[in-house]
N, C-alpha and C. Protein backbone atom coordinates (compact mmCIF):
# COMPACT_ATOMS: atom_id res chain seq x y z
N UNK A 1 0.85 -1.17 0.00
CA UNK A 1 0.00 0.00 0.00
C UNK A 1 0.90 1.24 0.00
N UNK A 2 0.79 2.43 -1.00
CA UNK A 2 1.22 3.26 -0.93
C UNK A 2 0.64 4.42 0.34
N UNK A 3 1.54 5.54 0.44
CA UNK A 3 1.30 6.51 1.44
C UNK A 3 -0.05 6.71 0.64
N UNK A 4 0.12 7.96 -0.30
CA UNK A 4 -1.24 8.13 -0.53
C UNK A 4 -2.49 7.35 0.21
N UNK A 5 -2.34 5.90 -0.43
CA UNK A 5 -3.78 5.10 -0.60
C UNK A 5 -3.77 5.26 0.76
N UNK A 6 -2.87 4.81 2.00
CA UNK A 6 -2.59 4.86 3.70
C UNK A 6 -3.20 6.18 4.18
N UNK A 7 -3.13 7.08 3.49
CA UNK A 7 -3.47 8.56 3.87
C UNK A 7 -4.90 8.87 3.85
N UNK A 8 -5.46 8.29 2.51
CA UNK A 8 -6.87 8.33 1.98
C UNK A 8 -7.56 7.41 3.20
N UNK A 9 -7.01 6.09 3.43
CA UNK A 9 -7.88 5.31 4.03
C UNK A 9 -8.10 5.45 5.74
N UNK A 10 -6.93 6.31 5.77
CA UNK A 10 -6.80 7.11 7.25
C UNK A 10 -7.41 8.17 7.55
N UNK A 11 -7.96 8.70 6.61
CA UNK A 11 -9.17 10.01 6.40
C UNK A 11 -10.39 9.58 6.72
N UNK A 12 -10.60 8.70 5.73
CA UNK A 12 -11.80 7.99 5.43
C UNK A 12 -12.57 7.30 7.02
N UNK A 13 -11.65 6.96 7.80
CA UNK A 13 -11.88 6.17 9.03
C UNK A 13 -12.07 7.09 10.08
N UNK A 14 -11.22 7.99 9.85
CA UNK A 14 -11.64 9.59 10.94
C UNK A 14 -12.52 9.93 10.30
N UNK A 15 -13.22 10.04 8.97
CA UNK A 15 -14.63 10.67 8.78
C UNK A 15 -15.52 9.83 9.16
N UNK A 16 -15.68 8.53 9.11
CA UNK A 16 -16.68 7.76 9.27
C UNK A 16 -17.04 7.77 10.98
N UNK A 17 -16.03 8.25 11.90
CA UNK A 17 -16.32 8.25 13.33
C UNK A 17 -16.52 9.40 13.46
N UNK A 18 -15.94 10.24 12.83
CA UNK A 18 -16.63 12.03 13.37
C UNK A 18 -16.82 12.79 12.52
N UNK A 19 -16.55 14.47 12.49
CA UNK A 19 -16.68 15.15 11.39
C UNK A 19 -15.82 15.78 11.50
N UNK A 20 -14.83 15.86 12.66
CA UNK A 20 -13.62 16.75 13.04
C UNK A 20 -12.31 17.09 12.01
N UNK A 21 -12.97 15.98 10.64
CA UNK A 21 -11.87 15.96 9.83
C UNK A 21 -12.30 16.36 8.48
N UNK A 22 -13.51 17.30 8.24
CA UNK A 22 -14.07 18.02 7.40
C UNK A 22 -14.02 19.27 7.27
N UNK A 23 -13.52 19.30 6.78
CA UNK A 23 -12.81 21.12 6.59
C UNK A 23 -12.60 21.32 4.81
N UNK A 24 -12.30 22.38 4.62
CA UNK A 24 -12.38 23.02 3.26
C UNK A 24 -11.30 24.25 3.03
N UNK A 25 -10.07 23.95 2.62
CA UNK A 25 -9.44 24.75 1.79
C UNK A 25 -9.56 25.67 1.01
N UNK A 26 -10.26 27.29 1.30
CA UNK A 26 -10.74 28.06 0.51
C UNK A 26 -9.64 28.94 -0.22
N UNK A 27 -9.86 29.33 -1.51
CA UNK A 27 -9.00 30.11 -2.28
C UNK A 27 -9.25 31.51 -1.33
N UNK A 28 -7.80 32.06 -1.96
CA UNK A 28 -7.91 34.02 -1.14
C UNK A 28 -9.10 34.39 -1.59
N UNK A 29 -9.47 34.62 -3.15
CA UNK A 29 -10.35 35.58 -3.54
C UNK A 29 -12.07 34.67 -3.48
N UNK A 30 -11.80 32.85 -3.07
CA UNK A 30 -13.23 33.32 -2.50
C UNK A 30 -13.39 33.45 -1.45
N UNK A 31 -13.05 33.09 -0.61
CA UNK A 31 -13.22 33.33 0.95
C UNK A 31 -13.53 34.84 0.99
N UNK A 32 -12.77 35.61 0.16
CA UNK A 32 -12.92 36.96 0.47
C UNK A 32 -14.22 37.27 -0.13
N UNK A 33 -14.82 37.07 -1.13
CA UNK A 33 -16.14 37.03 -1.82
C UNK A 33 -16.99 36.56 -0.54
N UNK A 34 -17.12 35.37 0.05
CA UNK A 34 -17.89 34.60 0.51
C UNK A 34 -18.22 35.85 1.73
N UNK A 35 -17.23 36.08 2.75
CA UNK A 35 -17.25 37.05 3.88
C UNK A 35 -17.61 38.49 3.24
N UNK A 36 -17.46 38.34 2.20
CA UNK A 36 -17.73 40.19 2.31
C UNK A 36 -19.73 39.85 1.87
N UNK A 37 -20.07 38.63 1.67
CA UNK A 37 -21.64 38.64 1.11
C UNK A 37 -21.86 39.01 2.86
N UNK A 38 -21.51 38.16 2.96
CA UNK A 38 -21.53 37.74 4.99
C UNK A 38 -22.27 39.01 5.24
N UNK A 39 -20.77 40.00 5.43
CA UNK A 39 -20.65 40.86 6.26
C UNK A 39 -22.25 41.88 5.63
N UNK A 40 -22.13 41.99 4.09
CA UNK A 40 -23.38 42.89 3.49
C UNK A 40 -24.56 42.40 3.89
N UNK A 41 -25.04 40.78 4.74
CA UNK A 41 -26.31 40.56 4.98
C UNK A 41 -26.29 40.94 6.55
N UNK A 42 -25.06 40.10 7.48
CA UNK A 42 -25.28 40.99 8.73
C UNK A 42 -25.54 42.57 8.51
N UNK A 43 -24.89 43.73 7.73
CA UNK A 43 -25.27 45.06 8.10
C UNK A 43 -26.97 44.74 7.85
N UNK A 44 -27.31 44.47 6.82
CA UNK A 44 -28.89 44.07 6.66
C UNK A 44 -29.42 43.60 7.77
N UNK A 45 -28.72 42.90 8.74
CA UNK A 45 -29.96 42.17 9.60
C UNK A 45 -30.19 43.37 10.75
N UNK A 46 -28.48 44.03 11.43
CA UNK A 46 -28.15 45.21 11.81
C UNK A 46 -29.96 46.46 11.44
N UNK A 47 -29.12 46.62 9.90
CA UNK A 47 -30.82 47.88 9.85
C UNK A 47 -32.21 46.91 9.97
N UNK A 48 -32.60 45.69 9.72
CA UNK A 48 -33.53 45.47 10.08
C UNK A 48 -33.83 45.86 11.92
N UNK A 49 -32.82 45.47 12.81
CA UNK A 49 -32.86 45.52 14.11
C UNK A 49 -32.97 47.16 14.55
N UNK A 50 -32.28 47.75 13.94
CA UNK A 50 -32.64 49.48 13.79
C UNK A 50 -33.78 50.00 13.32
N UNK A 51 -34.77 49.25 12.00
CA UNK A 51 -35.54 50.03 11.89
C UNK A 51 -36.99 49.23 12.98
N UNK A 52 -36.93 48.26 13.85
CA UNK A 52 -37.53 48.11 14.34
C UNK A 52 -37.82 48.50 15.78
N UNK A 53 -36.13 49.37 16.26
CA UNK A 53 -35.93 50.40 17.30
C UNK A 53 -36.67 51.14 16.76
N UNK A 54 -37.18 51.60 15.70
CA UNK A 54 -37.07 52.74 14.86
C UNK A 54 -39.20 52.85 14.89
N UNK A 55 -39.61 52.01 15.56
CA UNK A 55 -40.40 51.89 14.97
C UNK A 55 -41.30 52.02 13.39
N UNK A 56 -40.32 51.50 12.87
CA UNK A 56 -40.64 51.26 11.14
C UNK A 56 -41.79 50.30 10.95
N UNK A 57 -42.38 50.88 9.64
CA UNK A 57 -43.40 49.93 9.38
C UNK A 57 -43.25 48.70 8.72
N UNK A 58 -44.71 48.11 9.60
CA UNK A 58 -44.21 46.22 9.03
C UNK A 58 -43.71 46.13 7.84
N UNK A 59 -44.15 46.50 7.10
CA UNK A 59 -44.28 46.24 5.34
C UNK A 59 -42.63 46.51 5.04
N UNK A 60 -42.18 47.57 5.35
CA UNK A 60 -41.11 47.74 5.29
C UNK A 60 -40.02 47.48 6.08
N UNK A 61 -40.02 46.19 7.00
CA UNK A 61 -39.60 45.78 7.62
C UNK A 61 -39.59 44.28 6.95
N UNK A 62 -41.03 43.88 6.88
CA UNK A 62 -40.77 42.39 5.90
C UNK A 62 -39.86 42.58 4.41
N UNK A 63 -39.92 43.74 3.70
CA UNK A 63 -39.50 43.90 2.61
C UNK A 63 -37.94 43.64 2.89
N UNK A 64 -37.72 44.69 3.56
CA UNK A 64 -36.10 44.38 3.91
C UNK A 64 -35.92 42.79 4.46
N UNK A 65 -36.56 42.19 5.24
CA UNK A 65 -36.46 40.91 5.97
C UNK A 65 -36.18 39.90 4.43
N UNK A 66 -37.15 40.48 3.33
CA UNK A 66 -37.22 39.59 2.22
C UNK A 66 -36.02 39.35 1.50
N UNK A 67 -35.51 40.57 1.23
CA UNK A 67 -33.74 40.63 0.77
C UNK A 67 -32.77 40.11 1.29
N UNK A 68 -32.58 40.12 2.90
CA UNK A 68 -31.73 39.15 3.45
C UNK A 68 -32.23 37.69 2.94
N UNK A 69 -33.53 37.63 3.17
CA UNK A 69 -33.76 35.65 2.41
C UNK A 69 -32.80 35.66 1.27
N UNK A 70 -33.18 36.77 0.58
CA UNK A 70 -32.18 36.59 -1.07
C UNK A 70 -31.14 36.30 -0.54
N UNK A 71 -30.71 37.46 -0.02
CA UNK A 71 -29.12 37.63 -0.18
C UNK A 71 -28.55 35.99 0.56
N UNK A 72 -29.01 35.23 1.17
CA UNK A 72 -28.71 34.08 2.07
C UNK A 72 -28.85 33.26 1.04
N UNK A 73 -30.12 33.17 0.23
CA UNK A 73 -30.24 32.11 -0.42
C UNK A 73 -28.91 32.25 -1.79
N UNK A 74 -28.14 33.36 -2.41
CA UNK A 74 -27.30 33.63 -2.92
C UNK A 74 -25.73 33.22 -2.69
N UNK A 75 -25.85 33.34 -1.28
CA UNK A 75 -24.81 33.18 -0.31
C UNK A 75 -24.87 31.17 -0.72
N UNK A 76 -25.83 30.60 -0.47
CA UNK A 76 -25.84 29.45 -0.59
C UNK A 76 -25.95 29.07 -1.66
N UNK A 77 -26.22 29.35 -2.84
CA UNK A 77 -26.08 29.23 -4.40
C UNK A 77 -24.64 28.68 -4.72
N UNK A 78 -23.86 30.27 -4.23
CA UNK A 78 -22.66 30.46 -4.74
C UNK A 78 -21.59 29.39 -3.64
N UNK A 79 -21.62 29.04 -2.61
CA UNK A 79 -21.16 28.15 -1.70
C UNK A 79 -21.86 26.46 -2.19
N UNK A 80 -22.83 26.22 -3.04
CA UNK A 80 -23.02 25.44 -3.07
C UNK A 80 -22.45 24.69 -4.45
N UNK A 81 -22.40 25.75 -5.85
CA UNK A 81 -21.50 25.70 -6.69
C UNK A 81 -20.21 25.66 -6.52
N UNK A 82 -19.59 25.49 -5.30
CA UNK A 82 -18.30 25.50 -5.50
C UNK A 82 -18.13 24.54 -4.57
N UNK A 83 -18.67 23.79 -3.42
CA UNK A 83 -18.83 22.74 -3.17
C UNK A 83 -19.06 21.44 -3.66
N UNK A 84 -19.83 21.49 -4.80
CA UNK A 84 -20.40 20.23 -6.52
C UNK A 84 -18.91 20.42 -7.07
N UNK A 85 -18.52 21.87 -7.51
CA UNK A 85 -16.90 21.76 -8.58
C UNK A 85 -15.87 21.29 -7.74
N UNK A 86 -16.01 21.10 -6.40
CA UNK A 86 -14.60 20.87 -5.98
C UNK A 86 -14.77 19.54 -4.89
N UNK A 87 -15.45 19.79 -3.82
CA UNK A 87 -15.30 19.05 -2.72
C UNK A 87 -16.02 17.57 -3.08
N UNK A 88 -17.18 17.75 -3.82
CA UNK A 88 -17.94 16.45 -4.65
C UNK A 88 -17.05 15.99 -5.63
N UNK A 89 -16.99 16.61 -6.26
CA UNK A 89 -16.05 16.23 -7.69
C UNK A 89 -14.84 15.30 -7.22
N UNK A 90 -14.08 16.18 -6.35
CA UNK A 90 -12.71 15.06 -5.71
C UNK A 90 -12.88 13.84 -4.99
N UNK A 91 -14.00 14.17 -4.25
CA UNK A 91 -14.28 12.89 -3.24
C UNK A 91 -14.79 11.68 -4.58
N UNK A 92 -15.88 11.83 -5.21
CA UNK A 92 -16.28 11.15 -6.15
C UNK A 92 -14.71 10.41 -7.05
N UNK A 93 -14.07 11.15 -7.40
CA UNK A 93 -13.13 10.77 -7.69
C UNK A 93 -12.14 9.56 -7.10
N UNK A 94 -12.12 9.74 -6.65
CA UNK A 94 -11.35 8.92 -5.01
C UNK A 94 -12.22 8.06 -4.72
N UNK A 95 -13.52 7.68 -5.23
CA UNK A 95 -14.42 6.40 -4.81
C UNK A 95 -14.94 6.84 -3.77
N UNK A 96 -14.89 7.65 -2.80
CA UNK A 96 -16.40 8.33 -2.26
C UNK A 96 -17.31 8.36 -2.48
N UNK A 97 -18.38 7.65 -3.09
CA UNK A 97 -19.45 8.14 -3.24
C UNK A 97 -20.62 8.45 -2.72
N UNK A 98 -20.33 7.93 -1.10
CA UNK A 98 -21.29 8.64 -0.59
C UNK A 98 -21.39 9.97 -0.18
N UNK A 99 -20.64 10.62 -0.91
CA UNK A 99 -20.54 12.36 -0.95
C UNK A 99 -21.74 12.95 -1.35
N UNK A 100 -22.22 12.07 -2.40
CA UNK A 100 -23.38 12.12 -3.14
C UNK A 100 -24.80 12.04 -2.97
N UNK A 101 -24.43 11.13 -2.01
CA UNK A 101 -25.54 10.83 -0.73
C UNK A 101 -25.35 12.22 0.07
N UNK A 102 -24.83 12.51 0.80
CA UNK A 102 -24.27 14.13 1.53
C UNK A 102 -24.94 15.07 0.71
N UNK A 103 -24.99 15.33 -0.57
CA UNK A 103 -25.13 16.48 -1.26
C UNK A 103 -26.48 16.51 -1.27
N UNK A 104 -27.12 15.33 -1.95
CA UNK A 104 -28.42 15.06 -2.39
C UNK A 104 -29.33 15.19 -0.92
N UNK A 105 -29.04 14.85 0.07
CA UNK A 105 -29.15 15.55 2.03
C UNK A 105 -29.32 16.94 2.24
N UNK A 106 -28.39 17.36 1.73
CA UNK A 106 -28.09 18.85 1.64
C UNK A 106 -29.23 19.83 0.77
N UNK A 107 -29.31 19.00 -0.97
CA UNK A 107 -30.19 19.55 -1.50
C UNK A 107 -31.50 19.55 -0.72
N UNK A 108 -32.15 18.45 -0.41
CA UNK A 108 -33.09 18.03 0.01
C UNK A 108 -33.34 19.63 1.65
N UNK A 109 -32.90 19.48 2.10
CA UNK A 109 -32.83 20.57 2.89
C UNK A 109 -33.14 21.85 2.82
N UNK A 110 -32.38 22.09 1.49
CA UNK A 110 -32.64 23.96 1.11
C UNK A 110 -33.84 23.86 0.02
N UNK A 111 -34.59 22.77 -0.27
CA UNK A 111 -35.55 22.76 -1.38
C UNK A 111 -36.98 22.61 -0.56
């Protein structure tokens, strides 16, 4: 048995007992994409919490409430496309396939 295959199958056995060994290697420029959506829906949740100090009206309070849904459900679009191109794609590769099972979990969730 090579290191590699020793390495893979030593992963594989720490994932199957926990999750402590699931993590994700993000590039500079998305991570930086990903946090700056972040940070633009917290200020959103921020003025929602202000305009309700504010006594603002409902309507315009759900309206704004409605845009954070977007902006989250965007947030998860774009995190979820790059989760299928990379983290599925490799595992699948490598004979994982219950990654697939994981994803199709996942879909099932946000649908």
């Amino acid at each position: 048995m090579n290191q590699e295959q020793l390495e893979r199958d030593m992963a594989d056995a720490c994932e199957k007992r926990c999750n402590c060994c699931k993590k994700k290697q993000r590039e500079e420029a998305e991570l930086r994409k990903l946090m700056n959506r972040l940070s633009r829906i917290e200020g959103q949740v921020r003025g929602v919490k202000g305009m309700l100090s504010n006594d603002a009206y409902c309507i315009d309070i759900i309206t704004q409430v409605a845009a954070i849904q977007s902006a989250l459900t965007s947030f998860n679009k774009a995190l979820l496309k790059e989760h299928i191109t990379t983290c599925v794609v490799e595992d699948v590769k490598l004979g994982r396939e219950e990654k697939v099972d994981e994803l199709i979990t996942t879909l099932q969730k946000l649908i």
